[in-house]
C-alpha atoms as a PDB file:
ATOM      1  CA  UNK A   1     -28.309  -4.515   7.974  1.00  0.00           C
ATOM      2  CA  UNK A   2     -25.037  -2.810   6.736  1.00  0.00           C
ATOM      3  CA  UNK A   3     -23.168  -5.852   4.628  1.00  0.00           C
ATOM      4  CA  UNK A   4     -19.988  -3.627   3.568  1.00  0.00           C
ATOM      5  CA  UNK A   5     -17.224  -5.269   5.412  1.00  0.00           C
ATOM      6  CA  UNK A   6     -15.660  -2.422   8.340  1.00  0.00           C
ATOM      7  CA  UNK A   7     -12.490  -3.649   6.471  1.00  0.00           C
ATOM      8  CA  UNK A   8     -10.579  -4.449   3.400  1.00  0.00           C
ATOM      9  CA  UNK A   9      -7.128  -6.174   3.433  1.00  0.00           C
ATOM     10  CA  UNK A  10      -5.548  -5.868   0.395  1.00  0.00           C
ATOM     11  CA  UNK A  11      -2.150  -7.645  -0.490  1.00  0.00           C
ATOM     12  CA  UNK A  12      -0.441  -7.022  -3.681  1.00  0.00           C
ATOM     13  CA  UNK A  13       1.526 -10.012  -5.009  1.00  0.00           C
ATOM     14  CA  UNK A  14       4.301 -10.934  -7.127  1.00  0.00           C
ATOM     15  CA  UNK A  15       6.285 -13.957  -7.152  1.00  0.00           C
ATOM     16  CA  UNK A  16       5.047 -14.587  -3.200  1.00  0.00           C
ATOM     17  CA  UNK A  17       3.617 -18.357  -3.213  1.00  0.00           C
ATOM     18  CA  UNK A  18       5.784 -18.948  -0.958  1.00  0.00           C
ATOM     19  CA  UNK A  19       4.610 -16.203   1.361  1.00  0.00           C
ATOM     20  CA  UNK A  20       1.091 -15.298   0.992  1.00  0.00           C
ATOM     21  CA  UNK A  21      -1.056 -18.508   2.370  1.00  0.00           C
ATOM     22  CA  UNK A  22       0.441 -17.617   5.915  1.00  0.00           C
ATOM     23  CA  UNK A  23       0.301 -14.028   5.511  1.00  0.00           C
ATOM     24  CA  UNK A  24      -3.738 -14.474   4.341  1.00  0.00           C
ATOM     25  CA  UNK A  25      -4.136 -16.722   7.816  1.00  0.00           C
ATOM     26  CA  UNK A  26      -2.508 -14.210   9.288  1.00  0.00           C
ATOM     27  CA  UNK A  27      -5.001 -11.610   8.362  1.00  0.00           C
ATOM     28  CA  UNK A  28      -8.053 -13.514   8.859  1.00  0.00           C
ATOM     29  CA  UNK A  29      -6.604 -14.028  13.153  1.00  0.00           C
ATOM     30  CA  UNK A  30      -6.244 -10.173  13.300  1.00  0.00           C
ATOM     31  CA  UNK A  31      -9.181  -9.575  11.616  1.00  0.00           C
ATOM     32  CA  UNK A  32     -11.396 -11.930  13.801  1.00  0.00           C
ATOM     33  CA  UNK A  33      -8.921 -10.444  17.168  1.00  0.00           C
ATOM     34  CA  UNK A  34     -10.049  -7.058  16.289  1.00  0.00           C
ATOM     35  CA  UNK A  35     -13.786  -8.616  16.041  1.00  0.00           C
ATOM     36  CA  UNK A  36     -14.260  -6.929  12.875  1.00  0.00           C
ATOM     37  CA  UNK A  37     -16.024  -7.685   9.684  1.00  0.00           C
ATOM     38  CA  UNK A  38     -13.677  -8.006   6.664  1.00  0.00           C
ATOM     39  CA  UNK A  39     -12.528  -9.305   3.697  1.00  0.00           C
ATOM     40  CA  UNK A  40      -8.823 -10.358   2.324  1.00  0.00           C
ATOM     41  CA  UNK A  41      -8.175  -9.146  -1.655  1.00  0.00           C
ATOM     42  CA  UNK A  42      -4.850 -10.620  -2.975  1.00  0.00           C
ATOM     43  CA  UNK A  43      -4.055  -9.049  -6.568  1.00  0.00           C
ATOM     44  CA  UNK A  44      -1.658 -11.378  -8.233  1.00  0.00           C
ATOM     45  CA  UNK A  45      -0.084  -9.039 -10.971  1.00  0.00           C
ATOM     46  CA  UNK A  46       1.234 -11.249 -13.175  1.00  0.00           C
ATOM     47  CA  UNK A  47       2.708 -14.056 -11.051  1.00  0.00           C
ATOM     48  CA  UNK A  48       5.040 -16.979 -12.909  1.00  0.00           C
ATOM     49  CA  UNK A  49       4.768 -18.810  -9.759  1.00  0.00           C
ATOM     50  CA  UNK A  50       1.646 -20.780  -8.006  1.00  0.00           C
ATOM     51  CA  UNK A  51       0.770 -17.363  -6.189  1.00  0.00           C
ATOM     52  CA  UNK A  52      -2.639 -17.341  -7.603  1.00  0.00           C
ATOM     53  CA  UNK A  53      -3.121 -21.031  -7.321  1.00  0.00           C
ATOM     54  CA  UNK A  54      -2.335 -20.853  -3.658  1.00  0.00           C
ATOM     55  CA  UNK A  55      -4.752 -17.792  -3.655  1.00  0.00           C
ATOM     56  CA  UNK A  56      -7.452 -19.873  -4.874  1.00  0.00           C
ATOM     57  CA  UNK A  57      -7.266 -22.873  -2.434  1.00  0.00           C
ATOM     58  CA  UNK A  58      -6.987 -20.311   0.596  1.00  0.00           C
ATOM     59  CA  UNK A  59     -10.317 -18.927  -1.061  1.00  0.00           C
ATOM     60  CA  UNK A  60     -11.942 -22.327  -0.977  1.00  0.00           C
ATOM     61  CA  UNK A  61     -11.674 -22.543   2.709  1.00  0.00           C
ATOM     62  CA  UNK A  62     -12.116 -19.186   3.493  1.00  0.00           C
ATOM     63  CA  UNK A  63     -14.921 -17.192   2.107  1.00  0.00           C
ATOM     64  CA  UNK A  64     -13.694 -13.403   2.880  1.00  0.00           C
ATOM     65  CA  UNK A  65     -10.673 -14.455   0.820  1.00  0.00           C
ATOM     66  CA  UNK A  66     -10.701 -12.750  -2.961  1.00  0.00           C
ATOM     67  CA  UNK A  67      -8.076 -12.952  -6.209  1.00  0.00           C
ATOM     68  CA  UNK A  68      -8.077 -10.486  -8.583  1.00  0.00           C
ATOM     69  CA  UNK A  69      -5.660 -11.314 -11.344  1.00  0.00           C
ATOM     70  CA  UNK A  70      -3.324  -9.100 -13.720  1.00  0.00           C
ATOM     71  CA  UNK A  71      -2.526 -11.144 -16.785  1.00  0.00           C
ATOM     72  CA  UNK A  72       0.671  -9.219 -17.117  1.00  0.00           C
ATOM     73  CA  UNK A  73       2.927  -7.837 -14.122  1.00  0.00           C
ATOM     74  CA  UNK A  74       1.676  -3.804 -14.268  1.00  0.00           C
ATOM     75  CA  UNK A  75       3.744  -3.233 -11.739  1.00  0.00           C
ATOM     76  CA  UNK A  76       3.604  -2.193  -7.988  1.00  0.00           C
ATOM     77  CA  UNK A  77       1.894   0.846  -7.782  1.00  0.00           C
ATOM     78  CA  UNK A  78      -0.711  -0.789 -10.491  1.00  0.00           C
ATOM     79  CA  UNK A  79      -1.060  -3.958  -8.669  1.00  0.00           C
ATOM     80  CA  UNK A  80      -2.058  -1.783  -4.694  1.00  0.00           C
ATOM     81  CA  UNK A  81      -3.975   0.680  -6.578  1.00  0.00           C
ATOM     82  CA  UNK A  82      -6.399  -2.107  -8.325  1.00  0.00           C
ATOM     83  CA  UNK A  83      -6.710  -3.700  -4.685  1.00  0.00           C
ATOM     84  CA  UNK A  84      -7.261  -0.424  -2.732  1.00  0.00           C
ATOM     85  CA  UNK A  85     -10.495   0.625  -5.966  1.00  0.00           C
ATOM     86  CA  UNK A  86     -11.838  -3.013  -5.735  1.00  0.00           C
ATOM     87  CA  UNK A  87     -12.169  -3.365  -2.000  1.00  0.00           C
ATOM     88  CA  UNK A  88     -15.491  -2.447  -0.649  1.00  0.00           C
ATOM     89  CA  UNK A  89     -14.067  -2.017   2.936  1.00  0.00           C
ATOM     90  CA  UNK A  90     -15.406   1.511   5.009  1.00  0.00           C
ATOM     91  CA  UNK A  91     -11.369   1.291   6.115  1.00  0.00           C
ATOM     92  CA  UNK A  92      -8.936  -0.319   3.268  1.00  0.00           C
ATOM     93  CA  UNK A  93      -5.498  -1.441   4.546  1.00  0.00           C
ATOM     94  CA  UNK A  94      -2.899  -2.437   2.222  1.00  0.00           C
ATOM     95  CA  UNK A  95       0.391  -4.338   3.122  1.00  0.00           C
ATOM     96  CA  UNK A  96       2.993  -6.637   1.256  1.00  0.00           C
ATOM     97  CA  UNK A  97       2.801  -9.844   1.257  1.00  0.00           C
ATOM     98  CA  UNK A  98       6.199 -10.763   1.774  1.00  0.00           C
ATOM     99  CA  UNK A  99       5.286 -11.225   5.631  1.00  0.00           C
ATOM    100  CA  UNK A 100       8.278  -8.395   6.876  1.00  0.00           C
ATOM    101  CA  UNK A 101       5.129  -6.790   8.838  1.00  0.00           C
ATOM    102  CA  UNK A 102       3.470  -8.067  11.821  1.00  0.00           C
ATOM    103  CA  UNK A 103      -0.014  -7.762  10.578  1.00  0.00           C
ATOM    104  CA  UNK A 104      -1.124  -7.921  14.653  1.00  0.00           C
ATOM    105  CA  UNK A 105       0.375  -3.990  14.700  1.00  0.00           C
ATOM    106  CA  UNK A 106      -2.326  -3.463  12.143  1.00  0.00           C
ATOM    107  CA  UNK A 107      -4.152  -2.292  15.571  1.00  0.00           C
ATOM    108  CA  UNK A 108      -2.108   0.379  15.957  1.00  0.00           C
ATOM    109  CA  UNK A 109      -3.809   1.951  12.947  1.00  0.00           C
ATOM    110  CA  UNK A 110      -7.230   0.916  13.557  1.00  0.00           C
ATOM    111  CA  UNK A 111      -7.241   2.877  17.086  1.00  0.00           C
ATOM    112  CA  UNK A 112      -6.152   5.636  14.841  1.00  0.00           C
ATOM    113  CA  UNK A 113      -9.018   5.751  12.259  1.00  0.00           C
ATOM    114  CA  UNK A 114     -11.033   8.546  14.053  1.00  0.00           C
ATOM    115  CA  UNK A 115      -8.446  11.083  13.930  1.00  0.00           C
ATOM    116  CA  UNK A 116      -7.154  10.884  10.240  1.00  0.00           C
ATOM    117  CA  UNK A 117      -8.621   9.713   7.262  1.00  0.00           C
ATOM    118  CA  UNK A 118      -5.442   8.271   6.496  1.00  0.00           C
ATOM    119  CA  UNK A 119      -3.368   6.405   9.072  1.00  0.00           C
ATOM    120  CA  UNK A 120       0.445   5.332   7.726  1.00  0.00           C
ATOM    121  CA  UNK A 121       3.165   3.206   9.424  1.00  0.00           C
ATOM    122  CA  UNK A 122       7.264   4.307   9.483  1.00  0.00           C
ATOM    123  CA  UNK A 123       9.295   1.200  10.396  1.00  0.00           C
ATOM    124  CA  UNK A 124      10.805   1.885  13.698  1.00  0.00           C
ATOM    125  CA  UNK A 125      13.378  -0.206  12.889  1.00  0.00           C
ATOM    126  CA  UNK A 126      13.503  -0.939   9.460  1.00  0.00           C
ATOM    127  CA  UNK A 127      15.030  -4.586   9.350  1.00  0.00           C
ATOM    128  CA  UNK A 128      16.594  -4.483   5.677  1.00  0.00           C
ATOM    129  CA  UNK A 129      20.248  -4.635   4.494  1.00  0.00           C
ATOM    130  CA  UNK A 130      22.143  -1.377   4.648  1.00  0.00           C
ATOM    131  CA  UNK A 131      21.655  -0.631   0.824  1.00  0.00           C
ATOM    132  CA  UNK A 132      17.827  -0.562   0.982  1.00  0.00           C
ATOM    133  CA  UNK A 133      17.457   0.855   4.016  1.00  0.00           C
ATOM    134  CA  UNK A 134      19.799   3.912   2.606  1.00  0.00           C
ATOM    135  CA  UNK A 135      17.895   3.821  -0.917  1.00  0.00           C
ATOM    136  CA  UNK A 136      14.934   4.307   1.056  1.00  0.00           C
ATOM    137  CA  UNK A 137      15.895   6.839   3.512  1.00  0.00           C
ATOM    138  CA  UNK A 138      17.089   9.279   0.418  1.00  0.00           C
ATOM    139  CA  UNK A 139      13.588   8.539  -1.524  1.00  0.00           C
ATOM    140  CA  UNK A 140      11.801   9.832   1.439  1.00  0.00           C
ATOM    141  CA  UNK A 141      14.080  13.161   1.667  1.00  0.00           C
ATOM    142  CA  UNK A 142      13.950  13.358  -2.068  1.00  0.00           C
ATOM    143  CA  UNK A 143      10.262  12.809  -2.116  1.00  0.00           C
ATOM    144  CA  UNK A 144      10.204  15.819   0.627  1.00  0.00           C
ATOM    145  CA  UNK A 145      12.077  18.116  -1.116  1.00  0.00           C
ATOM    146  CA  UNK A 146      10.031  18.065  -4.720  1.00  0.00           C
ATOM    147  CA  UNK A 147       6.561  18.019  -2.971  1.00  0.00           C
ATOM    148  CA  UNK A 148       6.682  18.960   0.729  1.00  0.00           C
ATOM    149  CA  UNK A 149       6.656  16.817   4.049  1.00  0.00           C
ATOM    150  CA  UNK A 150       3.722  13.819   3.708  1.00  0.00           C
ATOM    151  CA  UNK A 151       5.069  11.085   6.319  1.00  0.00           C
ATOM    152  CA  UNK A 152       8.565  10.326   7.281  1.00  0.00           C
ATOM    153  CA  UNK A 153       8.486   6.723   5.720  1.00  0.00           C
ATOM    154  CA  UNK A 154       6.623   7.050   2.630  1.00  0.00           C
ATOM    155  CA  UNK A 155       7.110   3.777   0.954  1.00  0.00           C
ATOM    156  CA  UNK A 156       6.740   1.921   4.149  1.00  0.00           C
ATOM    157  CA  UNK A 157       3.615  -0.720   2.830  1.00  0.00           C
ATOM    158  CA  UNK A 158       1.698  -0.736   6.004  1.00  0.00           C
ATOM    159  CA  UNK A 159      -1.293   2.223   5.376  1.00  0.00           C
ATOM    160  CA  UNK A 160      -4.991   2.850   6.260  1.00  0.00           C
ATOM    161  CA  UNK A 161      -7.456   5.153   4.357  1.00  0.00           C
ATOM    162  CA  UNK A 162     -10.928   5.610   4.945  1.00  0.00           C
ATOM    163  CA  UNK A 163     -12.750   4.993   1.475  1.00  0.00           C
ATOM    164  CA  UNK A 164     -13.514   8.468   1.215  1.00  0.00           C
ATOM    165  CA  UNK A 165      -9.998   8.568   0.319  1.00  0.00           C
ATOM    166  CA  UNK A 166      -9.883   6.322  -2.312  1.00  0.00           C
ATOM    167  CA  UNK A 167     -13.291   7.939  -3.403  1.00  0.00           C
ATOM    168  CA  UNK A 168     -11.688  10.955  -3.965  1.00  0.00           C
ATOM    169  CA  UNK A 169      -8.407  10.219  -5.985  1.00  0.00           C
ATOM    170  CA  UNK A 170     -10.220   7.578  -7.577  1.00  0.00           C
ATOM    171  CA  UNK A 171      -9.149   9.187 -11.131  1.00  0.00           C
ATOM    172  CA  UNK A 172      -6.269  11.390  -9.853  1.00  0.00           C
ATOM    173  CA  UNK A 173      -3.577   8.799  -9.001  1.00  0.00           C
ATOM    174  CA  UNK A 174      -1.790   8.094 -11.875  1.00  0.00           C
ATOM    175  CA  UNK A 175       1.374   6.058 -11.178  1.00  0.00           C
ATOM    176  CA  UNK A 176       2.000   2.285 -11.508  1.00  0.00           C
ATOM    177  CA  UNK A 177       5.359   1.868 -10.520  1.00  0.00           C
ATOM    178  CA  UNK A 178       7.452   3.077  -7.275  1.00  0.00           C
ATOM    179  CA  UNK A 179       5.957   6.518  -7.400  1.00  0.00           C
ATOM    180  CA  UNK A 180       2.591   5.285  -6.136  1.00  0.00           C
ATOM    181  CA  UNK A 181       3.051   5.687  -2.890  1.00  0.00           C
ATOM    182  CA  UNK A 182       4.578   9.307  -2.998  1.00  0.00           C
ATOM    183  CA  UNK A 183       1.926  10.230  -5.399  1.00  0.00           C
ATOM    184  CA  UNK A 184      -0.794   8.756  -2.982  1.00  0.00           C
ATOM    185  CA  UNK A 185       0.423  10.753   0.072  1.00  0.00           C
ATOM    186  CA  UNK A 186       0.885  13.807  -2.104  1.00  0.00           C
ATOM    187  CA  UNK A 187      -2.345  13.872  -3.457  1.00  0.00           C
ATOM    188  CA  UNK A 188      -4.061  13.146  -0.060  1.00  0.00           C
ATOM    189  CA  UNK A 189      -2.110  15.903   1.295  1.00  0.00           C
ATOM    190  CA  UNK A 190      -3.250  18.603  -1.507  1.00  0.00           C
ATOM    191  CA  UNK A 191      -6.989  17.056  -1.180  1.00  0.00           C
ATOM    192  CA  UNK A 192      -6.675  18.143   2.645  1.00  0.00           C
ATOM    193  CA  UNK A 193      -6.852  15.108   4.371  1.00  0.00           C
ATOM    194  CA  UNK A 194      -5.523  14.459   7.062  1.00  0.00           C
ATOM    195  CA  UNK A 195      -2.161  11.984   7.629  1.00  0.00           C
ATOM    196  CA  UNK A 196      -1.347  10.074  10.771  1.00  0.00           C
ATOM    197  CA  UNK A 197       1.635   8.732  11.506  1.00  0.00           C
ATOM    198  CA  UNK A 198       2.261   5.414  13.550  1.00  0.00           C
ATOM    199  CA  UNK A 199       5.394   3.374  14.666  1.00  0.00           C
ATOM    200  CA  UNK A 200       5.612   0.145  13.508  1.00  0.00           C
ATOM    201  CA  UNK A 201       8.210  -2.076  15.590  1.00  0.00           C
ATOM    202  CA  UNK A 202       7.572  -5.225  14.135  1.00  0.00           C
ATOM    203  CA  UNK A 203       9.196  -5.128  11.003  1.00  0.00           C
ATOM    204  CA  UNK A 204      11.425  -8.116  10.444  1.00  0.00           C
ATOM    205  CA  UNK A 205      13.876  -9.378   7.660  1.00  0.00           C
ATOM    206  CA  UNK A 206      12.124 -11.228   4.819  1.00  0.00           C
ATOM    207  CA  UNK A 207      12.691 -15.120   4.950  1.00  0.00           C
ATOM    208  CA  UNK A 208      11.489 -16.054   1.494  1.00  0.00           C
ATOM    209  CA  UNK A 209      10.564 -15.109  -1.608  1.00  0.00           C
ATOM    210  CA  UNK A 210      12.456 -12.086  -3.513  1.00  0.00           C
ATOM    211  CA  UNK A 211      12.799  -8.666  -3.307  1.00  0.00           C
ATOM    212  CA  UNK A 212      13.124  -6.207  -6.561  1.00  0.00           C
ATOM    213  CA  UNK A 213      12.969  -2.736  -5.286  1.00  0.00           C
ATOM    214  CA  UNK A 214      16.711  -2.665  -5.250  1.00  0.00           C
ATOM    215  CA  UNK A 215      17.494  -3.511  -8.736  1.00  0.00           C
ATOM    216  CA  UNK A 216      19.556  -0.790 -10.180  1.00  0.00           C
ATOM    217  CA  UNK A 217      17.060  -0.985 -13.403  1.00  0.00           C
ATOM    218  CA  UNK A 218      14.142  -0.315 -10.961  1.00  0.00           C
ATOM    219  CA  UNK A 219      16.072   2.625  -8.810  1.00  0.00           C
ATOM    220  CA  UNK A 220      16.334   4.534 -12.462  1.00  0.00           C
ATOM    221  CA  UNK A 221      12.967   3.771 -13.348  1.00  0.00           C
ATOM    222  CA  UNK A 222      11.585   5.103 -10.450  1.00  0.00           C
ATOM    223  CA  UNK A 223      13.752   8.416 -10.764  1.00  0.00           C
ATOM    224  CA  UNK A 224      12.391   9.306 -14.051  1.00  0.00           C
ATOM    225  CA  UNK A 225       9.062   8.242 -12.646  1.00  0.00           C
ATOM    226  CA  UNK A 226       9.453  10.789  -9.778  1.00  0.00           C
ATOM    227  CA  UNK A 227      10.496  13.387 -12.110  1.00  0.00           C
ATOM    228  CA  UNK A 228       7.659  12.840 -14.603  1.00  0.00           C
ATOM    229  CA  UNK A 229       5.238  12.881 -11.687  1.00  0.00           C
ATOM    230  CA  UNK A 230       6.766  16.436 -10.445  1.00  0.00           C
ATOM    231  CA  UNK A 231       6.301  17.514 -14.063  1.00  0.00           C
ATOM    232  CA  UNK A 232       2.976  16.844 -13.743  1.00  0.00           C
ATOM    233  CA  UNK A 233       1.919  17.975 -10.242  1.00  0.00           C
ATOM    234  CA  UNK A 234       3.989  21.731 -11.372  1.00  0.00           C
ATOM    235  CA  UNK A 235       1.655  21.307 -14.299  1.00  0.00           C
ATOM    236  CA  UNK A 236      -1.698  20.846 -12.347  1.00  0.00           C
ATOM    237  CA  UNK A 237      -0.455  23.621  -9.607  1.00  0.00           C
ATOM    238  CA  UNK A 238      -0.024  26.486 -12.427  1.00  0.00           C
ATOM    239  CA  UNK A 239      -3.490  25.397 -14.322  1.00  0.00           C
ATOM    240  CA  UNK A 240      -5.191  24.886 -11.482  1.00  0.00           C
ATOM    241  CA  UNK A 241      -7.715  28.015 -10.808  1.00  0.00           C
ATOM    242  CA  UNK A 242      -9.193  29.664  -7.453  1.00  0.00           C
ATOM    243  CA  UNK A 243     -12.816  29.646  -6.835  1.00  0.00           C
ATOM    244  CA  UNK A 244     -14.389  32.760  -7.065  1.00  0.00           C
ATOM    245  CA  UNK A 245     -16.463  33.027  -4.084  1.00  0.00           C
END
């Protein structure tokens, strides 16, 4: 009998006790609707709330429910990437856990799995205020123009990938911060699997917790991330020699 779960959902966490016991119960009802077998992985990267507290009594009641803990906040990119090489799922979803996703859309993706290895979401609308909905929409032209067209909402945190995915960039993907995702899609892309796209409709305004990602502080970071990643992708591309067949 095959024990790996058919699914992983893994929630990155930071600062969210206010958010993720309801979006963990939300999981486990879409997880049970879609009559699959999963499990729930919450990384708390370095929390200086009760996330990981609340984690843990979730976990009591609900076996499929796992915490893996950061001691220090790594940072975004570090705190997905830990969840997506930890989860033993054949299909690993990841999503925030700030509840602005209606996890029951996660079917969108699922009826998607046999046609790309790696099934994404683009928030059809995106329910944010103006700035971060502009701060996004020039990432994901930016992000276009240095490495070539991956998905048209790259940094929207609602993505499937088969764990032959995962497998494979295992030790490629590099970046902790807000170049993850970019780096993720681009490295998929140059791997040569295949991306799907899906509309997500369900996006909604967050009601608690708070958001970083538009911190000026972070917006510069994750420039001079992007450029160091370029840097090294160029790098890669010119040492990077063709099989002789």
């Amino acid at each position: 009998m095959d024990s790996q779960p058919d699914l992983s959902i893994v929630f990155p966490a930071y600062n969210e006790a206010e958010n993720i016991e309801a979006s963990i119960l939300d999981a486990i009802q879409v997880l049970n609707q879609l009559g699959l077998n999963g499990e729930i992985v919450v990384v708390n990267d370095g929390s200086h709330d009760q996330t990981a507290n609340v984690v843990r009594d979730v976990a009591t009641r609900h076996h499929q429910v796992h915490l893996i803990n950061h001691d220090m906040n790594q940072g975004y990119g570090a705190a997905v990437w830990t969840g997506l090489t930890n989860a033993m799922g054949k299909l690993v979803f990841f999503c925030d856990a700030d509840r602005q996703f209606d996890l029951a859309e996660l079917e969108k993706l699922v009826a998607r799995r046999h046609h790309a290895p790696l099934v994404v979401g683009y928030r059809a609308p995106r329910r944010d205020p103006v700035l971060r909905r502009l701060n996004g929409w020039g990432w994901s032209h930016l992000v276009t123009l240095l490495f070539g067209y991956t998905a048209r909402d790259i940094d929207c945190a609602f993505k499937m990938l088969d764990q032959r995915v995962i497998d494979t960039l295992r030790q490629q993907v590099q970046s902790r911060g807000a170049t993850f995702s970019a780096e993720l899609l681009v490295r998929a892309k140059r791997a040569g699997f295949q991306i799907a796209e899906v509309a997500i409709i369900g996006h909604r305004p967050r009601v608690a917790g708070k958001p970083t990602g538009a911190k000026l502080s972070v917006i510069l970071r994750a420039f001079r991330e992007l450029l160091q990643l370029y840097r090294v992708l160029n790098r890669e591309s010119r040492t990077t020699k063709p099989a002789i067949l």
